[in-house]
N, C-alpha and C. Protein backbone atom coordinates (compact mmCIF):
# COMPACT_ATOMS: atom_id res chain seq x y z
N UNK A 1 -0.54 29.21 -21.32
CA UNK A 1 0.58 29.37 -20.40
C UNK A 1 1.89 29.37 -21.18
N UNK A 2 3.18 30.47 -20.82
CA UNK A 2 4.01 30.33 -21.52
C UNK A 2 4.59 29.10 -20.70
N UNK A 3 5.93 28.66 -21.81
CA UNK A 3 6.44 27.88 -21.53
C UNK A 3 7.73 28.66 -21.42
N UNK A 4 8.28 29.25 -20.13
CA UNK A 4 9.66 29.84 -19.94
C UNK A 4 11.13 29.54 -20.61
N UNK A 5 10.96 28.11 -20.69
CA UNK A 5 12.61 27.69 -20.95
C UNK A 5 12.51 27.69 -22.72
N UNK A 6 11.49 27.71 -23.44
CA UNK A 6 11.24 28.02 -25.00
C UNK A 6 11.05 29.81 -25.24
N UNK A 7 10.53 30.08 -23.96
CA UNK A 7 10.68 31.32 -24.85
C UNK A 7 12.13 32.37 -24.35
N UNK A 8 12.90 32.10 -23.62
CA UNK A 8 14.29 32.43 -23.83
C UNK A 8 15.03 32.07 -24.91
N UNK A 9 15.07 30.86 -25.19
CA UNK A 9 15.52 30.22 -26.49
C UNK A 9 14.92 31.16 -27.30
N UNK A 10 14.21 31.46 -27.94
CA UNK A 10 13.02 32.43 -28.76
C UNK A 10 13.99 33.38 -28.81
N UNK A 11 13.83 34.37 -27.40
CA UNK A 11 14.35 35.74 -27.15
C UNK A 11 15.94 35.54 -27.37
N UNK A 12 16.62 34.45 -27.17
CA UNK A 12 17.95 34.88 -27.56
C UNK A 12 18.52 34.30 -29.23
N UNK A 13 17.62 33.26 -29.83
CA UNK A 13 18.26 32.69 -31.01
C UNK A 13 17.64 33.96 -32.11
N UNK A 14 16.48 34.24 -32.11
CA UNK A 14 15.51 35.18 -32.78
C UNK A 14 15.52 36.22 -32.86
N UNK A 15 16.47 36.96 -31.59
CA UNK A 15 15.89 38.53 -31.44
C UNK A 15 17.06 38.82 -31.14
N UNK A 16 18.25 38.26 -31.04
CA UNK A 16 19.49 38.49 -29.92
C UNK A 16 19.64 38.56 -28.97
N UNK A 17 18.53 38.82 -27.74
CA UNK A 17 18.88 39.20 -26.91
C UNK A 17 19.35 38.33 -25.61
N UNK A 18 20.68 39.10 -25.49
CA UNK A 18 21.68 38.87 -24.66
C UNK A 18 21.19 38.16 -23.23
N UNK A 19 20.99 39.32 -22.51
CA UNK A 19 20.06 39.41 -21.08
C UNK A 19 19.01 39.35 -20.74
N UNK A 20 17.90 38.51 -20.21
CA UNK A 20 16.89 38.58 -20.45
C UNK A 20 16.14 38.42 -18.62
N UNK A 21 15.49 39.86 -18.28
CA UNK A 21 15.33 39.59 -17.09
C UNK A 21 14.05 39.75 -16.29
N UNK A 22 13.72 39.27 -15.46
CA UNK A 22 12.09 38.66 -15.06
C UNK A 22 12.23 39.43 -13.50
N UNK A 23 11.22 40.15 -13.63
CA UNK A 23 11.06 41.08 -12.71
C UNK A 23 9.44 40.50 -11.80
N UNK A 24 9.73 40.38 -10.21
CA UNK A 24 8.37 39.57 -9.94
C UNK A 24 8.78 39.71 -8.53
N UNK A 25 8.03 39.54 -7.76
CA UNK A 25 7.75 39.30 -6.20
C UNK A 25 8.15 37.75 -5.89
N UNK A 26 8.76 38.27 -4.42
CA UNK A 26 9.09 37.17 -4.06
C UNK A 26 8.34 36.39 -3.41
N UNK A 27 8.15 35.39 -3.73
CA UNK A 27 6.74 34.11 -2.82
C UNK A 27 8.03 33.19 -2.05
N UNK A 28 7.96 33.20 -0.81
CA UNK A 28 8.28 31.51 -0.34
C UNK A 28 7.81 30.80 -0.33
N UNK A 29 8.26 29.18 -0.89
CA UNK A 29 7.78 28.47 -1.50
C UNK A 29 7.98 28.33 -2.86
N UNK A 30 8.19 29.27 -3.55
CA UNK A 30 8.36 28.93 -5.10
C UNK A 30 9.45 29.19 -5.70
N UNK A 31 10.90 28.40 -4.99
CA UNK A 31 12.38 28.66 -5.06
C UNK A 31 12.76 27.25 -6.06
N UNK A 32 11.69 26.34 -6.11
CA UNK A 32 11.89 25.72 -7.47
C UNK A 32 11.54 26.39 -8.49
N UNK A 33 10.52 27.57 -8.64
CA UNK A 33 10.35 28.17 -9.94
C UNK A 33 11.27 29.45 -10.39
N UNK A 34 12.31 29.77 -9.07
CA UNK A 34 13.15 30.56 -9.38
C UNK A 34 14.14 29.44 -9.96
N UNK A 35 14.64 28.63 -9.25
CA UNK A 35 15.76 27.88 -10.11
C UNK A 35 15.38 27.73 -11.51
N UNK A 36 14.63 27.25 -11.62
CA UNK A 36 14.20 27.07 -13.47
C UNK A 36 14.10 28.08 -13.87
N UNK A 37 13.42 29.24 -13.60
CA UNK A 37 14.19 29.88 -13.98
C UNK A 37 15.31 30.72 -14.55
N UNK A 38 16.25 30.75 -13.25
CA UNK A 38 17.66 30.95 -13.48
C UNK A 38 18.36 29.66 -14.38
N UNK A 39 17.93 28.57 -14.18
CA UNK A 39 18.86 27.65 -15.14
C UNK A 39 18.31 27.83 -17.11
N UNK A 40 17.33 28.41 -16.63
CA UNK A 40 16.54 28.66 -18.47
C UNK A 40 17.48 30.15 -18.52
N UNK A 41 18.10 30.71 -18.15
CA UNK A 41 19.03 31.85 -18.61
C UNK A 41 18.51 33.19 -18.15
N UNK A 42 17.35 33.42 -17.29
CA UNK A 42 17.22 35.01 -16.95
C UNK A 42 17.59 35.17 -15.41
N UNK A 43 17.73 36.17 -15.69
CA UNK A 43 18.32 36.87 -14.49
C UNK A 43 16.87 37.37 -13.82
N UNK A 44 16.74 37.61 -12.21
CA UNK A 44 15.74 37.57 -11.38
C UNK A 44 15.82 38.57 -10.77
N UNK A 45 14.96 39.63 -10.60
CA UNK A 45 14.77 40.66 -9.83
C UNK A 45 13.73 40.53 -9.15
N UNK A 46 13.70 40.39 -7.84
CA UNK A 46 12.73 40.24 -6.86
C UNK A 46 12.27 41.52 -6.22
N UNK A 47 10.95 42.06 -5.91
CA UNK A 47 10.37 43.00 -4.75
C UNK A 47 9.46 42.30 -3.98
N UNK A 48 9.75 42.69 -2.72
CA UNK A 48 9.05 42.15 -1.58
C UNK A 48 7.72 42.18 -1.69
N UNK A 49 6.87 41.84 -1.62
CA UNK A 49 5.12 41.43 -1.91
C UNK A 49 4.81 42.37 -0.70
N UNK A 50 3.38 42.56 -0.88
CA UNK A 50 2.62 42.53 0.26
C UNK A 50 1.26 41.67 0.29
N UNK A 51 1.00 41.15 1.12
CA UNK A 51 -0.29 40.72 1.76
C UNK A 51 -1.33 41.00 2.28
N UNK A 52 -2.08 40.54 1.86
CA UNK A 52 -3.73 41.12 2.94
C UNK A 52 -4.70 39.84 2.55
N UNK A 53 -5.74 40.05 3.14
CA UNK A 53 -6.89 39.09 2.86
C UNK A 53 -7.02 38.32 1.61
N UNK A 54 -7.29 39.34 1.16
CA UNK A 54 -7.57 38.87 -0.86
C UNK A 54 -6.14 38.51 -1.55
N UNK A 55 -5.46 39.11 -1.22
CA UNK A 55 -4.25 38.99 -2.35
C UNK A 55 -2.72 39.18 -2.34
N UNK A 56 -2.41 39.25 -3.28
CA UNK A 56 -0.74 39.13 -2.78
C UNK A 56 -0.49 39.82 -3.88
N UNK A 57 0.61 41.13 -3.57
CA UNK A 57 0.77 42.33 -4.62
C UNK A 57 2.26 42.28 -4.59
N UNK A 58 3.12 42.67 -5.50
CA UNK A 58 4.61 42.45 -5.69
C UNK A 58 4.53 43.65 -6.56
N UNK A 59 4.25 44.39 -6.85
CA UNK A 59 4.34 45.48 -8.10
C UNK A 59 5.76 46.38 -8.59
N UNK A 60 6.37 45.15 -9.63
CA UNK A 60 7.78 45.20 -10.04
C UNK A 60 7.99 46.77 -11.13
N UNK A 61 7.10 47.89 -11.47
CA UNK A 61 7.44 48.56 -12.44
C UNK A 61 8.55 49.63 -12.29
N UNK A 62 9.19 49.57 -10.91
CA UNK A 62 9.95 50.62 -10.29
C UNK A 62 11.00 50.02 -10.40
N UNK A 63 11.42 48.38 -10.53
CA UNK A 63 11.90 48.12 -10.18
C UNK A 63 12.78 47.52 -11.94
N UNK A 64 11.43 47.56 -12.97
CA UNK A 64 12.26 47.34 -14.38
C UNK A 64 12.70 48.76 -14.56
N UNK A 65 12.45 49.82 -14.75
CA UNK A 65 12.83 50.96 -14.88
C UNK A 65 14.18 51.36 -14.46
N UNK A 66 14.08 50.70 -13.38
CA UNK A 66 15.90 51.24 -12.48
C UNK A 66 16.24 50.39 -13.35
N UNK A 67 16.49 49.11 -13.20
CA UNK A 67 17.46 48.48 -14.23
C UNK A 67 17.20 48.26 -15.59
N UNK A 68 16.49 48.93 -16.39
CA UNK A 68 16.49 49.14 -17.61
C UNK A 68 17.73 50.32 -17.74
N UNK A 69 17.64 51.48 -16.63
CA UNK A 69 18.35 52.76 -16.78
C UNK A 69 19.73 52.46 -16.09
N UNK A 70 19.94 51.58 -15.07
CA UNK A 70 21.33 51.13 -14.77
C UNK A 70 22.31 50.76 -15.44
N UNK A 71 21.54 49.97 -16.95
CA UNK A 71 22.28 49.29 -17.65
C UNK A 71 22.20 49.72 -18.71
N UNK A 72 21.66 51.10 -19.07
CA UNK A 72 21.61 52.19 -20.41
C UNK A 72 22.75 51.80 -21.23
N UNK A 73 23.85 52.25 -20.67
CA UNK A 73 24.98 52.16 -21.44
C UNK A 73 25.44 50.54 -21.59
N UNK A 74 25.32 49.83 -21.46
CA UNK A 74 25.62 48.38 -21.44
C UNK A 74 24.75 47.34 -22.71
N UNK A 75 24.13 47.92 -23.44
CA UNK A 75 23.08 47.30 -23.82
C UNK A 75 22.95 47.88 -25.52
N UNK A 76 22.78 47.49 -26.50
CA UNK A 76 22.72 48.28 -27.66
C UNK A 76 20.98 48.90 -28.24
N UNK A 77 20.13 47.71 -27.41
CA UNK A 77 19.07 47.99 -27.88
C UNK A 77 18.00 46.86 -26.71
N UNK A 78 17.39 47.58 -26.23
CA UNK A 78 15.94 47.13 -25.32
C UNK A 78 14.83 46.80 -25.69
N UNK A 79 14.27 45.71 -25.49
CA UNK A 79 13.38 44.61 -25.50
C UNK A 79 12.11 44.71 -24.50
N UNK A 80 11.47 45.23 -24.28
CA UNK A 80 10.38 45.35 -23.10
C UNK A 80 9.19 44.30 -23.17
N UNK A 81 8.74 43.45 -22.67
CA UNK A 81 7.78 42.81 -22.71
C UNK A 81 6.97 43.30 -21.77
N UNK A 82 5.66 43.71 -22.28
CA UNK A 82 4.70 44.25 -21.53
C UNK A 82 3.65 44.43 -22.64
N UNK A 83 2.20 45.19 -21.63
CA UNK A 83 1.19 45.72 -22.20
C UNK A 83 0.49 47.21 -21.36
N UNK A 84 1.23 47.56 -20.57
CA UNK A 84 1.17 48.26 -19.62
C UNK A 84 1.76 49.44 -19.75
N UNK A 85 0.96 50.56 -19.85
CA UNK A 85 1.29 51.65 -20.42
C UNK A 85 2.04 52.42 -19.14
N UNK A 86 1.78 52.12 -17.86
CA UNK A 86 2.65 52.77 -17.17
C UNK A 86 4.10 52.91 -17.43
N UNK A 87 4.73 52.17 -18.35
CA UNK A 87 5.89 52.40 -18.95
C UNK A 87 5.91 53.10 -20.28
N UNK A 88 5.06 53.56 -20.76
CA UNK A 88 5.09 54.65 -21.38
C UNK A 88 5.81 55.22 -21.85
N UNK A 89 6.41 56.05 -20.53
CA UNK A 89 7.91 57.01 -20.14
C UNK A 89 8.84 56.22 -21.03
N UNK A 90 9.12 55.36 -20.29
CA UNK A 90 10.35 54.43 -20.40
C UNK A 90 10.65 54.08 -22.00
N UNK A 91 9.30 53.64 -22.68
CA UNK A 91 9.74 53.08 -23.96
C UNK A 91 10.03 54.47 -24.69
N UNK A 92 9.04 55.73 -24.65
CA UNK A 92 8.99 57.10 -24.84
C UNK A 92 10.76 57.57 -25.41
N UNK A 93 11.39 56.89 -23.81
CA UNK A 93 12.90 57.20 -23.66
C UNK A 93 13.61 56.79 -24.30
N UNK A 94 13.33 55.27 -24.39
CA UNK A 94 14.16 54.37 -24.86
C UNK A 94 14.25 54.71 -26.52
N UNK A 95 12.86 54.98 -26.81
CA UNK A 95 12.57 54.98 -28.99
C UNK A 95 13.65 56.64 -28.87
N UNK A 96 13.54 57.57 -28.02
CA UNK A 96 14.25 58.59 -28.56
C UNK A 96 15.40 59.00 -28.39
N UNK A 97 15.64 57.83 -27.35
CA UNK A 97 17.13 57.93 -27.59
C UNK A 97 18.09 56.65 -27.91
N UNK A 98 17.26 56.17 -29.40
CA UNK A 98 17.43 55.15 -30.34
C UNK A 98 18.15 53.88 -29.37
N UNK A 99 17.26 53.23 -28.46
CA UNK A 99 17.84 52.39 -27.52
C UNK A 99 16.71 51.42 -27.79
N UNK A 100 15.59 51.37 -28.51
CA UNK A 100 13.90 50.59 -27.97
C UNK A 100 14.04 49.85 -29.15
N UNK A 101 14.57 48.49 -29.09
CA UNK A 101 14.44 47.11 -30.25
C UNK A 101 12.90 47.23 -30.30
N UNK A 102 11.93 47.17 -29.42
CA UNK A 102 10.67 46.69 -29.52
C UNK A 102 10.02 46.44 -27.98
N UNK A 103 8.60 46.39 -28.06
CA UNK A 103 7.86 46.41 -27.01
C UNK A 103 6.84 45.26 -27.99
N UNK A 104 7.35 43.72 -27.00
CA UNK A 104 6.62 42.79 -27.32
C UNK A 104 5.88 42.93 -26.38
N UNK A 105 4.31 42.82 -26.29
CA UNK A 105 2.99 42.82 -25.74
C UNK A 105 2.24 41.34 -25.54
N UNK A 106 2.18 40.41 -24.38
CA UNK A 106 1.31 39.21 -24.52
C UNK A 106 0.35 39.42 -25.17
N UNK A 107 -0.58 39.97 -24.88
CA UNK A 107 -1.83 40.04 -25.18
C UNK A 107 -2.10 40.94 -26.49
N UNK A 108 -2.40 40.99 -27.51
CA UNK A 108 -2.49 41.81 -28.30
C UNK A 108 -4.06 43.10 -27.87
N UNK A 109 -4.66 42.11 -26.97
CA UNK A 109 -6.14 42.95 -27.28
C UNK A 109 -6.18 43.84 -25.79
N UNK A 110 -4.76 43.63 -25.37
CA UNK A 110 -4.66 44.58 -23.74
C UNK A 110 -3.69 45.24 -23.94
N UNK A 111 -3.18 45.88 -25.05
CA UNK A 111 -2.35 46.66 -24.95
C UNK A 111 -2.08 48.07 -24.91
N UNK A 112 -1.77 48.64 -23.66
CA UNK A 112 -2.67 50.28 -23.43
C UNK A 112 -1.91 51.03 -25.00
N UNK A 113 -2.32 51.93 -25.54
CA UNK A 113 -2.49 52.92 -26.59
C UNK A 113 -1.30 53.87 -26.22
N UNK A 114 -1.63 54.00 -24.94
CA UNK A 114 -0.09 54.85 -24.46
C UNK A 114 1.29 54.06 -25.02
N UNK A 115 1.25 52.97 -24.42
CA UNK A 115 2.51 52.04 -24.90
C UNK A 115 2.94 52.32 -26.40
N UNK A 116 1.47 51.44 -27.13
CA UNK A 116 2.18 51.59 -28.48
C UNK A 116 2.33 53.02 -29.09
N UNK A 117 1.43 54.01 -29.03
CA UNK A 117 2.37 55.82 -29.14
C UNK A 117 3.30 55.71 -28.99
N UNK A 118 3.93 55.48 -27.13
CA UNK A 118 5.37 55.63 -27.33
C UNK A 118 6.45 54.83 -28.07
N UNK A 119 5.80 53.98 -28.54
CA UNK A 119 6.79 53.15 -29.12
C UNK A 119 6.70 53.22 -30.60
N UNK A 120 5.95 53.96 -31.25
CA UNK A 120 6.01 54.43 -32.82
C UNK A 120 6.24 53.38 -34.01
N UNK A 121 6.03 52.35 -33.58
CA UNK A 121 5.43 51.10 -34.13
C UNK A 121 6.24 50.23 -34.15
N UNK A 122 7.33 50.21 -33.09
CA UNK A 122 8.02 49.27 -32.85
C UNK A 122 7.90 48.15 -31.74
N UNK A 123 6.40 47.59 -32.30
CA UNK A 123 5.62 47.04 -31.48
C UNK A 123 5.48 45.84 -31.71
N UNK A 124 4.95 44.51 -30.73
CA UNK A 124 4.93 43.50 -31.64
C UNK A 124 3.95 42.88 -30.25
N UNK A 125 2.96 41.98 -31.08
CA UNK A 125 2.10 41.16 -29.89
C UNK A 125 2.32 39.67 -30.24
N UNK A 126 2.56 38.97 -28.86
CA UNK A 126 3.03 37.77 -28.56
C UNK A 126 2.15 36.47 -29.17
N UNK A 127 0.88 37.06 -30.08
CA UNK A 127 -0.32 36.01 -30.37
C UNK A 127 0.47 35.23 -31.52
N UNK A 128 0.75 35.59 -32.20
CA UNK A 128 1.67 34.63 -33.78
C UNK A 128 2.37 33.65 -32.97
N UNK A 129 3.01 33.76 -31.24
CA UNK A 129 3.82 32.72 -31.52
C UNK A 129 3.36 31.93 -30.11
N UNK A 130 2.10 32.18 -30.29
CA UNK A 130 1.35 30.75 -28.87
C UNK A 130 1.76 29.42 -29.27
N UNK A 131 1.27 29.16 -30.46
CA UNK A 131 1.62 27.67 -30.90
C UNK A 131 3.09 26.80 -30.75
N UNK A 132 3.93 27.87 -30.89
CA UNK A 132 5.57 27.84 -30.96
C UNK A 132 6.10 27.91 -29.27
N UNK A 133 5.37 28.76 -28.39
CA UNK A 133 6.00 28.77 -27.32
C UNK A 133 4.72 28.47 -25.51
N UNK A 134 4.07 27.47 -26.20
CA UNK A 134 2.80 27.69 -25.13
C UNK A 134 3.33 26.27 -24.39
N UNK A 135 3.13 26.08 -23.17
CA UNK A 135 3.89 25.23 -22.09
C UNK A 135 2.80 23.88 -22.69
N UNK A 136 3.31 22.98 -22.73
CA UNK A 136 2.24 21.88 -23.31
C UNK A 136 3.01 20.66 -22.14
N UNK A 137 2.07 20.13 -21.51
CA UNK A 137 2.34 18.98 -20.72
C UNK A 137 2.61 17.58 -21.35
């Protein structure tokens, strides 16, 4: 489990980065895990969930994309954390039009092939730094 409020620290002493923002569905009920959140330094983009029997779906990728591209000009260089090649496009965009710091990946052993193509090896997987940033009780 990450530990949120270490790995901002991480992302801003280590990497620079400025803004750092968490894209996720909104649950009621879990407005203590938005505050911590917001008090650990990222900014919150919420999409409305849906529901059914089995599960609860929030599917934020429409929603990093707009504000990755809102804030094009605002930004010197983009940070994507993912493993999910449906952004593809996006990093595709970002490496060619010299905007893509890197596409850090949790998982090293789930990381679609599409992703790292588009990102031309400006890639990096989150396993080197479990020990350094894993939530420990």
């Amino acid at each position: 489990m990450l530990d949120w409020k270490k790995f901002r620290i991480y992302l801003k002493k280590k990497c620079s980065v400025g803004k750092a923002y968490v894209f996720l569905g909104y649950v009621s009920g879990n407005e203590g895990l938005y505050k911590f959140l917001r008090k650990s330094g990222y900014v919150l983009i919420f999409k409305e969930i849906f529901r059914d029997c089995e599960r609860v779906k929030g599917n934020v990728d429409a929603e990093l994309v707009l504000q990755t591209m809102i804030d094009f000009n605002n930004y010197d260089k983009a940070m994507i954390v993912t493993g999910d090649g449906d952004f593809s496009c996006l990093i595709k965009y970002l490496y060619e039009n010299e905007k893509l710091y890197c596409v850090l990946f949790p998982n090293s052993r789930r990381c679609s092939v599409f992703l790292r193509r588009a990102a031309r090896g400006k890639t990096s997987g989150m396993d080197f730094l479990r020990e350094i940033l894993e939530y420990k009780k």
